[in-house]
PDB file of N, CA and C in Angstrom:
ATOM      1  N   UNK A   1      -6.699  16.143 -24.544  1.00  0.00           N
ATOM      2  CA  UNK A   1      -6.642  16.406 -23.111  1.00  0.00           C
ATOM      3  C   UNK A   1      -5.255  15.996 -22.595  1.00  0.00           C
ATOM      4  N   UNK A   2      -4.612  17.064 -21.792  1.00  0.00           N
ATOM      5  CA  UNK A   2      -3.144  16.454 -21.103  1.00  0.00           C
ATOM      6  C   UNK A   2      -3.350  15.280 -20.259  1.00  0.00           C
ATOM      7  N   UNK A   3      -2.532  14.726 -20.071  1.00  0.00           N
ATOM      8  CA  UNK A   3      -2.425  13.889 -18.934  1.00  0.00           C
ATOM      9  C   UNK A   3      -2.870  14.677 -17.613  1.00  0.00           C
ATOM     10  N   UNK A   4      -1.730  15.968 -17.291  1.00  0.00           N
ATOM     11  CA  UNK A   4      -2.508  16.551 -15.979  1.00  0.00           C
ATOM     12  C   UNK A   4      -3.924  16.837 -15.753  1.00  0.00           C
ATOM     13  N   UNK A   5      -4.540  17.249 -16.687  1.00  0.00           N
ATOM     14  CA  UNK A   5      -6.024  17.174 -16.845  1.00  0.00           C
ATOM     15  C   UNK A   5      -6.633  15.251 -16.781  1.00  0.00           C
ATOM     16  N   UNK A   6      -5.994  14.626 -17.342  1.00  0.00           N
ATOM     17  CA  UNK A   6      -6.633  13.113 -16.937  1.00  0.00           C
ATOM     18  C   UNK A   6      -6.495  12.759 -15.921  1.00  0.00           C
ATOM     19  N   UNK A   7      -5.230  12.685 -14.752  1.00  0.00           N
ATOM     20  CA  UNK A   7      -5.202  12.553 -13.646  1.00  0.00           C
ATOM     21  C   UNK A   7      -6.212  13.274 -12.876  1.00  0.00           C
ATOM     22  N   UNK A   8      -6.063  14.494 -12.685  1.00  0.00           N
ATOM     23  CA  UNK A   8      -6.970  15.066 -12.232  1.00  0.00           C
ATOM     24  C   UNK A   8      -8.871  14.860 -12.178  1.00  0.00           C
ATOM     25  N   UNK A   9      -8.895  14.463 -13.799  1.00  0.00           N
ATOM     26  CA  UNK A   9     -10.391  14.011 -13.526  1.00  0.00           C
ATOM     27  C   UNK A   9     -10.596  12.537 -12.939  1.00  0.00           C
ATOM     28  N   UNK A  10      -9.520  11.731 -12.870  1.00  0.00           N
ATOM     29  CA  UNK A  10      -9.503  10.126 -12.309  1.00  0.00           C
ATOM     30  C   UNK A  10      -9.857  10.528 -11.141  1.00  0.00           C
ATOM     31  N   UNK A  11      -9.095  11.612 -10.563  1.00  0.00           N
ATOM     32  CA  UNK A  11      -8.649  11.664  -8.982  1.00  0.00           C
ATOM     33  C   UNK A  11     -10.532  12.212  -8.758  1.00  0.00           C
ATOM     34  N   UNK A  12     -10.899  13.222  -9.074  1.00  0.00           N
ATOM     35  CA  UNK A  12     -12.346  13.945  -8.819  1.00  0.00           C
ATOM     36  C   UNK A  12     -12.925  13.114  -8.750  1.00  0.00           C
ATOM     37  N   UNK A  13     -13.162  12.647 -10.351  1.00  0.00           N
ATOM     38  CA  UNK A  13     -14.292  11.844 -10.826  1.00  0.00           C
ATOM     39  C   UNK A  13     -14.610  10.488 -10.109  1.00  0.00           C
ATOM     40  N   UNK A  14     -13.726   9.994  -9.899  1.00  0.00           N
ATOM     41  CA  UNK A  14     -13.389   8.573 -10.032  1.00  0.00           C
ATOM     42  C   UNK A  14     -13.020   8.098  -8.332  1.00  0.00           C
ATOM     43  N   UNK A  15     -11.534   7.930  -8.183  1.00  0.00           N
ATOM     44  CA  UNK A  15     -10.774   7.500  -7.199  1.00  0.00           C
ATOM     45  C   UNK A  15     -11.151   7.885  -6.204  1.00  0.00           C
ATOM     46  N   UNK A  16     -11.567   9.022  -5.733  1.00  0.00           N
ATOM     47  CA  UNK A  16     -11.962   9.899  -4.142  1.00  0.00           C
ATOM     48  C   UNK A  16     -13.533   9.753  -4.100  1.00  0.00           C
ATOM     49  N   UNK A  17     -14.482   9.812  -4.970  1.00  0.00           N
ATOM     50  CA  UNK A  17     -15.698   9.042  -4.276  1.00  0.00           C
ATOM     51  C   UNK A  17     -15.482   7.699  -4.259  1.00  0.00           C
ATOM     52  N   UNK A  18     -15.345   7.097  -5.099  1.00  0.00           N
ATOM     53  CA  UNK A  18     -14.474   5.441  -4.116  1.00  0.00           C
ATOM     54  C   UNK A  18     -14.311   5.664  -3.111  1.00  0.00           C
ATOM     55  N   UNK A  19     -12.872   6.048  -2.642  1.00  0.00           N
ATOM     56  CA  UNK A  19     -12.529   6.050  -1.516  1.00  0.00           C
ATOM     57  C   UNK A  19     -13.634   6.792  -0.479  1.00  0.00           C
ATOM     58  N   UNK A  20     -14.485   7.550  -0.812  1.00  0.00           N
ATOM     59  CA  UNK A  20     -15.263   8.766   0.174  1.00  0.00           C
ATOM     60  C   UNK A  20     -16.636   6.777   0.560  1.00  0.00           C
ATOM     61  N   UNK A  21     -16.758   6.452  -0.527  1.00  0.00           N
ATOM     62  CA  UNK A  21     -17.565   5.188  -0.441  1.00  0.00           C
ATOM     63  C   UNK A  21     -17.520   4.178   0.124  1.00  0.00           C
ATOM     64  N   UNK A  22     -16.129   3.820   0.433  1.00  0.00           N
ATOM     65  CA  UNK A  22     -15.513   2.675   0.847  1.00  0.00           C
ATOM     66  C   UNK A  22     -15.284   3.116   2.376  1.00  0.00           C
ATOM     67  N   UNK A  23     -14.492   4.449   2.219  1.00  0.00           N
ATOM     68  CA  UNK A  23     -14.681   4.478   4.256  1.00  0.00           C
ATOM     69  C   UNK A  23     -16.483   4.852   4.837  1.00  0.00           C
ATOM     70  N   UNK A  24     -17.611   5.722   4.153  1.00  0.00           N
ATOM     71  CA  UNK A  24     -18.825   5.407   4.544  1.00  0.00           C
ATOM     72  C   UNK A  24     -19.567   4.079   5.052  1.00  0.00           C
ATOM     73  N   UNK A  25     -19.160   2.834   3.907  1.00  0.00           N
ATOM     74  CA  UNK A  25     -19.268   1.383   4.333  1.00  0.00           C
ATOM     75  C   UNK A  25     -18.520   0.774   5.269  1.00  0.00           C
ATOM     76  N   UNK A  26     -17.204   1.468   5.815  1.00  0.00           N
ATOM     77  CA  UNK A  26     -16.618   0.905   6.854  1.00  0.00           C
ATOM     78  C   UNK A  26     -17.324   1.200   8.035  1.00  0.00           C
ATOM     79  N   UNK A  27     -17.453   2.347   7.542  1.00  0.00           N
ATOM     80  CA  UNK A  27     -18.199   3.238   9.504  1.00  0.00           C
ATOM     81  C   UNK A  27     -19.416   2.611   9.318  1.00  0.00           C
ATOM     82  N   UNK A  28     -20.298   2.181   8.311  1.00  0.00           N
ATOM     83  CA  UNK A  28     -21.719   1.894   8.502  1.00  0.00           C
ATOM     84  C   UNK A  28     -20.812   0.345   9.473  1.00  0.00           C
ATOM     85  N   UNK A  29     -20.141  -0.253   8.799  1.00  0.00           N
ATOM     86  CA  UNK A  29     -20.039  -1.892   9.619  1.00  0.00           C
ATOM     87  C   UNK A  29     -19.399  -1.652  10.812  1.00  0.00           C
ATOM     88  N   UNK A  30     -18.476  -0.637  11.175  1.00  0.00           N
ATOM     89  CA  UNK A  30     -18.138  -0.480  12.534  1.00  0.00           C
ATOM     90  C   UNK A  30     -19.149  -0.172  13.196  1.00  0.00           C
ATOM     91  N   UNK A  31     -20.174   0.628  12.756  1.00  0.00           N
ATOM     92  CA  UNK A  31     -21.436   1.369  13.374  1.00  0.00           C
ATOM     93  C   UNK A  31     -22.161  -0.079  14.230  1.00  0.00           C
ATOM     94  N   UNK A  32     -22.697  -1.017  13.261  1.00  0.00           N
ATOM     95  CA  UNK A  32     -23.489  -1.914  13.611  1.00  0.00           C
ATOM     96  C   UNK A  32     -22.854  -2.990  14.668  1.00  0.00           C
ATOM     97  N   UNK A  33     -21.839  -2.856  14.434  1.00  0.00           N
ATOM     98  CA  UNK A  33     -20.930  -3.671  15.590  1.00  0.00           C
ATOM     99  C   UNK A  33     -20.555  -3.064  16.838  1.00  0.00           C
ATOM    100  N   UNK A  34     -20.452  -1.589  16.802  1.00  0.00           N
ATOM    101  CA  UNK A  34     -20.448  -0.785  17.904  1.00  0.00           C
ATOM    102  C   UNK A  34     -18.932  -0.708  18.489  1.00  0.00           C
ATOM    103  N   UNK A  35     -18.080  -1.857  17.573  1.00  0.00           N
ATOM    104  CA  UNK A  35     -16.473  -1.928  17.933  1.00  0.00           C
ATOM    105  C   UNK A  35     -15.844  -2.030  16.206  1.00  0.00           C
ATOM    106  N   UNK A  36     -14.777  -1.690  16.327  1.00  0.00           N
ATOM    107  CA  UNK A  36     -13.725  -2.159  15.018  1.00  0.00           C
ATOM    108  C   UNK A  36     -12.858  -3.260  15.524  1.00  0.00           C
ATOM    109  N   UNK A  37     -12.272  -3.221  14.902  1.00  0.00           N
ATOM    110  CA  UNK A  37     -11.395  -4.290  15.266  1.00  0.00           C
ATOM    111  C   UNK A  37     -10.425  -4.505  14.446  1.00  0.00           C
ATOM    112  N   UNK A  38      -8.973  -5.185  14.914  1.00  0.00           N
ATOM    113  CA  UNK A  38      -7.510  -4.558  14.086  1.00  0.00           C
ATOM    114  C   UNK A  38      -7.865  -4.066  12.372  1.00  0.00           C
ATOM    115  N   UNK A  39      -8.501  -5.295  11.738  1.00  0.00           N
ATOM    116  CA  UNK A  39      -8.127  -5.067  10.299  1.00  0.00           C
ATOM    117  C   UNK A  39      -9.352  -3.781   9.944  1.00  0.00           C
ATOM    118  N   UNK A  40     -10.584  -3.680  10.837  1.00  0.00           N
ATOM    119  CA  UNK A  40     -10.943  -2.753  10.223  1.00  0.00           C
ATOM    120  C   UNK A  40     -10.424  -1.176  10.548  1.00  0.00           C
ATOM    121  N   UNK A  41      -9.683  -1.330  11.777  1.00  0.00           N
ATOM    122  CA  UNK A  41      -9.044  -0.108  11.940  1.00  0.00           C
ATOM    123  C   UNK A  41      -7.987   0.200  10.876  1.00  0.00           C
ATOM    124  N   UNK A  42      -7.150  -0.897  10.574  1.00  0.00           N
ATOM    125  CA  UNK A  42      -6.205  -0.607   9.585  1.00  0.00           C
ATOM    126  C   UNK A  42      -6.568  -0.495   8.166  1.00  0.00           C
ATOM    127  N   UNK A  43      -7.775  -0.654   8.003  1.00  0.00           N
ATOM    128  CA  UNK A  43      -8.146  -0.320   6.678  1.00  0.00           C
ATOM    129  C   UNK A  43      -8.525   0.927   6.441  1.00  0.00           C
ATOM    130  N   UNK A  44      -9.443   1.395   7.551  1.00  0.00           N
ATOM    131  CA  UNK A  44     -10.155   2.837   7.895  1.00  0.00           C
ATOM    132  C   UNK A  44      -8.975   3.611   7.964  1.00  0.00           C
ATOM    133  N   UNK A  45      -7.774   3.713   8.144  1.00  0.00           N
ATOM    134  CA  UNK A  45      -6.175   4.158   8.321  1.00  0.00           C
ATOM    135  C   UNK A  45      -5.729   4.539   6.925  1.00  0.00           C
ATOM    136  N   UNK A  46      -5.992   2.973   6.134  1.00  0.00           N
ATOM    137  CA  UNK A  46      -5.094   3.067   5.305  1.00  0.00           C
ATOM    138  C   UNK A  46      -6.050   3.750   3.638  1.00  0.00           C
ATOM    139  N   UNK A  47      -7.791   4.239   4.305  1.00  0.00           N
ATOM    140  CA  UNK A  47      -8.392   4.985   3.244  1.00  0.00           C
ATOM    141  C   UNK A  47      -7.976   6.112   3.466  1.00  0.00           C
ATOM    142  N   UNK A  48      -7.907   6.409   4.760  1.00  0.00           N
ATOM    143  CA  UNK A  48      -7.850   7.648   4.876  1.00  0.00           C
ATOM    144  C   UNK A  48      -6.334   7.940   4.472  1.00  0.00           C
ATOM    145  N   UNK A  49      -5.390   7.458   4.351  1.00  0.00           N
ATOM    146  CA  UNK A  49      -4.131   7.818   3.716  1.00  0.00           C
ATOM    147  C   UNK A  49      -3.784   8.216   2.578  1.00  0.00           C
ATOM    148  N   UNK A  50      -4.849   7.347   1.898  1.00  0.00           N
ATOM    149  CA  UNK A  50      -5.367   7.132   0.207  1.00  0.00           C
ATOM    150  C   UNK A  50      -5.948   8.535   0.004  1.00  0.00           C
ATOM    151  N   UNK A  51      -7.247   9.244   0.793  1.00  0.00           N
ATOM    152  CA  UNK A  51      -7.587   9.929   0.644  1.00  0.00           C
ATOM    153  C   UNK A  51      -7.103  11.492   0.988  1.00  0.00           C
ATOM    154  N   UNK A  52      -6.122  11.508   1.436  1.00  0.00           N
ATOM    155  CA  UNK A  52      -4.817  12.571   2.348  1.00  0.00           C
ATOM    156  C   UNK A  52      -4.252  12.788   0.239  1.00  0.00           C
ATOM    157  N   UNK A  53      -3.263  11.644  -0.068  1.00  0.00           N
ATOM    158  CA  UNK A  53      -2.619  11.382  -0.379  1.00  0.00           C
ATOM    159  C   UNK A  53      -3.654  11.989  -2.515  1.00  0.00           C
ATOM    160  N   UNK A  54      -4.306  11.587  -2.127  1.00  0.00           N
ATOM    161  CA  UNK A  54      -4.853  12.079  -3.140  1.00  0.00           C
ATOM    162  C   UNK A  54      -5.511  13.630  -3.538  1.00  0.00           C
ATOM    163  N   UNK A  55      -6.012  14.539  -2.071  1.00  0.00           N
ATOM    164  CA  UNK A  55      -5.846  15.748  -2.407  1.00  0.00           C
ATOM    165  C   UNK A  55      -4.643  16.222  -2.251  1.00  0.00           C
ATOM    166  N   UNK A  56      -3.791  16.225  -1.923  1.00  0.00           N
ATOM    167  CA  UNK A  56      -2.285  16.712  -1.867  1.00  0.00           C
ATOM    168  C   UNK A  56      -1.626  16.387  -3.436  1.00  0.00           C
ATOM    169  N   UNK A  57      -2.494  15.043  -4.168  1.00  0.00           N
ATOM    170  CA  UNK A  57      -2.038  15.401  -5.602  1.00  0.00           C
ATOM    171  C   UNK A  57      -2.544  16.877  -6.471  1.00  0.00           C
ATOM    172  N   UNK A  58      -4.170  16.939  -5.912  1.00  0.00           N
ATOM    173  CA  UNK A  58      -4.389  17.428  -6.454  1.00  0.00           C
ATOM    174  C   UNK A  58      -3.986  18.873  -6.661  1.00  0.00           C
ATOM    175  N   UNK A  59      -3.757  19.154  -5.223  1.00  0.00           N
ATOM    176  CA  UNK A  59      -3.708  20.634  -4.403  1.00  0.00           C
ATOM    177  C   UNK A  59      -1.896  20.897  -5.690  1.00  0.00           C
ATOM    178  N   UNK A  60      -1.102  19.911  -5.790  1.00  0.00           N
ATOM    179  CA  UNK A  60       0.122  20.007  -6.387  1.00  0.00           C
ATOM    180  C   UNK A  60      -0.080  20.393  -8.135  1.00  0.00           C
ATOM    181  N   UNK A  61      -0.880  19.667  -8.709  1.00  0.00           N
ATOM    182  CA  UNK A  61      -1.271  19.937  -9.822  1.00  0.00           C
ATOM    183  C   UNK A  61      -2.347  20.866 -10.339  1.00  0.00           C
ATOM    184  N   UNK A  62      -3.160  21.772  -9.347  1.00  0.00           N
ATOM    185  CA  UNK A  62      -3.385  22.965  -9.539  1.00  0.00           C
ATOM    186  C   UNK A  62      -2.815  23.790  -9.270  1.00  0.00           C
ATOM    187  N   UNK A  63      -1.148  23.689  -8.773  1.00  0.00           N
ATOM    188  CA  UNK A  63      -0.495  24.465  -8.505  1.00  0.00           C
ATOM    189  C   UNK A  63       0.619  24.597  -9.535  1.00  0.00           C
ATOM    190  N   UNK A  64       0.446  23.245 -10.355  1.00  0.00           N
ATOM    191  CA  UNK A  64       1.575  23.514 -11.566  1.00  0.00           C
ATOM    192  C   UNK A  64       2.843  22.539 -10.914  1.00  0.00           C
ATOM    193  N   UNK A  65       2.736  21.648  -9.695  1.00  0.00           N
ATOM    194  CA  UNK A  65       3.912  21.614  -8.968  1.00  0.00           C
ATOM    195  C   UNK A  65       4.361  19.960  -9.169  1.00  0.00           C
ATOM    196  N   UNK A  66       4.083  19.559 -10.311  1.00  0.00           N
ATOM    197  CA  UNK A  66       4.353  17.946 -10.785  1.00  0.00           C
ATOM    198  C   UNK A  66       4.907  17.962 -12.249  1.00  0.00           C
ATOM    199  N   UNK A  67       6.109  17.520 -12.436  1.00  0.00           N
ATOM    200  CA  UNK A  67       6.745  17.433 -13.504  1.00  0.00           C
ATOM    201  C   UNK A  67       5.432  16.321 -14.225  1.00  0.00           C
ATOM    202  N   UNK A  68       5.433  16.252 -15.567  1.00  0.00           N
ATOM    203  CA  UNK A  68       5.185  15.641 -16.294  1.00  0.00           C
ATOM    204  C   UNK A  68       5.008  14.064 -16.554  1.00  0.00           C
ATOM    205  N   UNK A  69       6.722  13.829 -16.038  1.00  0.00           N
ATOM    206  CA  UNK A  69       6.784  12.459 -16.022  1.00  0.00           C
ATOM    207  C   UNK A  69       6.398  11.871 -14.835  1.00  0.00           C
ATOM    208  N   UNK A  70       6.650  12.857 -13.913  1.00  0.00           N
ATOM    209  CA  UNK A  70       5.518  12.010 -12.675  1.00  0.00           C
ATOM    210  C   UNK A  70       3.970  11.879 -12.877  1.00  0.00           C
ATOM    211  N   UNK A  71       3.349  12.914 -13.158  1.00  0.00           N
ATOM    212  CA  UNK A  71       2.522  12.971 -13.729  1.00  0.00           C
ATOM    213  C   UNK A  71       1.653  11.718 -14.695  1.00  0.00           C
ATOM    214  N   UNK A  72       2.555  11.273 -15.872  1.00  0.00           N
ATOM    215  CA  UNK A  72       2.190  10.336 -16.351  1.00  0.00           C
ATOM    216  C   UNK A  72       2.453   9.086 -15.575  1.00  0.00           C
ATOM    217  N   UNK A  73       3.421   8.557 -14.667  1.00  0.00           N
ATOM    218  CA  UNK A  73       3.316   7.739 -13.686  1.00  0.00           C
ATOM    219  C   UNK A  73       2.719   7.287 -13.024  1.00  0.00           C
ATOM    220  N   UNK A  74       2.402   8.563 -12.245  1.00  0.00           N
ATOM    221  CA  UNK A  74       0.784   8.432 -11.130  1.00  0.00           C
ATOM    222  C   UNK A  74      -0.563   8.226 -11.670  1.00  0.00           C
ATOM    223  N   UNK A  75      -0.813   9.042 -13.103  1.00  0.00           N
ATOM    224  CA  UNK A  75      -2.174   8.559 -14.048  1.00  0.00           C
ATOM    225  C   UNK A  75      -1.812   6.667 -14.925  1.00  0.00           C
ATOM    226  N   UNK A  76      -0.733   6.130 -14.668  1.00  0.00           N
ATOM    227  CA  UNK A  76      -0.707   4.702 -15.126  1.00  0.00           C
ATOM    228  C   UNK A  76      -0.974   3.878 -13.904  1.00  0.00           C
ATOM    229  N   UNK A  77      -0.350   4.664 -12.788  1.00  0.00           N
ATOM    230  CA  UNK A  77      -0.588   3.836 -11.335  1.00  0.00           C
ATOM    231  C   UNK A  77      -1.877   3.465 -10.983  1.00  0.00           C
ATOM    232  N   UNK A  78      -2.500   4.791 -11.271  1.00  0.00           N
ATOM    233  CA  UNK A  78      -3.798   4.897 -11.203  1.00  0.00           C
ATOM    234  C   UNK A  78      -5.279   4.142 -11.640  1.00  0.00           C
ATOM    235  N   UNK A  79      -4.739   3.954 -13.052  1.00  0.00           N
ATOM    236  CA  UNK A  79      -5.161   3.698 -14.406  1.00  0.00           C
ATOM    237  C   UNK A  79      -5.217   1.988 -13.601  1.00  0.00           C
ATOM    238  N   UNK A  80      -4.023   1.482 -13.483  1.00  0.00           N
ATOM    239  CA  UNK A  80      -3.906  -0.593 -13.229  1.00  0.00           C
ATOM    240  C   UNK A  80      -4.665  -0.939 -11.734  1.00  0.00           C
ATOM    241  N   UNK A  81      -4.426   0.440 -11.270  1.00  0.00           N
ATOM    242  CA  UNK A  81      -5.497   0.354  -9.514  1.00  0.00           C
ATOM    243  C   UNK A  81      -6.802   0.082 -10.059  1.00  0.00           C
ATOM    244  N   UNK A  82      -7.742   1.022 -10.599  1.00  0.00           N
ATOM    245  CA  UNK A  82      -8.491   0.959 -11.381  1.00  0.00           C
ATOM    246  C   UNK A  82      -9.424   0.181 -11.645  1.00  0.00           C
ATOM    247  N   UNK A  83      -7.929  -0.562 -12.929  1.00  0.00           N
ATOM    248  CA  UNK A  83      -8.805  -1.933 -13.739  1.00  0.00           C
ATOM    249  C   UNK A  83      -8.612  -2.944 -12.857  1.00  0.00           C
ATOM    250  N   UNK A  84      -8.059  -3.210 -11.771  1.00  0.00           N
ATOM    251  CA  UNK A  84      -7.718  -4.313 -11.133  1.00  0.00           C
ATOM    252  C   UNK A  84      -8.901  -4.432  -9.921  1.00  0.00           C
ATOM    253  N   UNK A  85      -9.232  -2.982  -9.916  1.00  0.00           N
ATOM    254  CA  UNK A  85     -10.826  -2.751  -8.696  1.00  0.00           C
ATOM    255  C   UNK A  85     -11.801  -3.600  -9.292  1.00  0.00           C
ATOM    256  N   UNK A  86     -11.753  -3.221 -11.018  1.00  0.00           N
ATOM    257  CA  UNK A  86     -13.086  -3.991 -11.355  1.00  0.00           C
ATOM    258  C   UNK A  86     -13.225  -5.371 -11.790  1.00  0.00           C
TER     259      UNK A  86
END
């Protein structure tokens, strides 16, 4: 399997229901509080950046539009985000 194909299944498989998981649990705790407040706004900000930032990889690499070596970059970046989640 290429790397562009491994990134790609991190990003599907993996990284974006995280992230789709992690802002659901934010809004459930903003929900119950009925307010946010700075850090949870800036977190809810900074998934959704994560999550911007991650179909725009993808949208690039079904387009053919990522050299290689970036490519393997972003799947190591990925890869230490990852193991460091668990």
């Amino acid at each position: 399997m290429q790397n562009s194909e491994k990134l790609k299944n991190l990003l599907e498989l993996e990284i974006l229901p995280d992230v789709e998981i992690a802002i659901d649990e934010l809004f459930e705790v903003i929900d119950k509080t009925k307010n946010a407040n700075r850090a949870q706004k800036e977190d809810l900000e900074e998934l959704r950046d994560m999550r911007t930032e991650c179909y725009a990889i993808l949208e690039d690499l079904n387009r053919d539009e990522i050299e290689e070596e970036e490519i393997d970059a972003l799947l190591e970046e990925l890869m230490e985000l990852k193991t460091e989640d668990q």
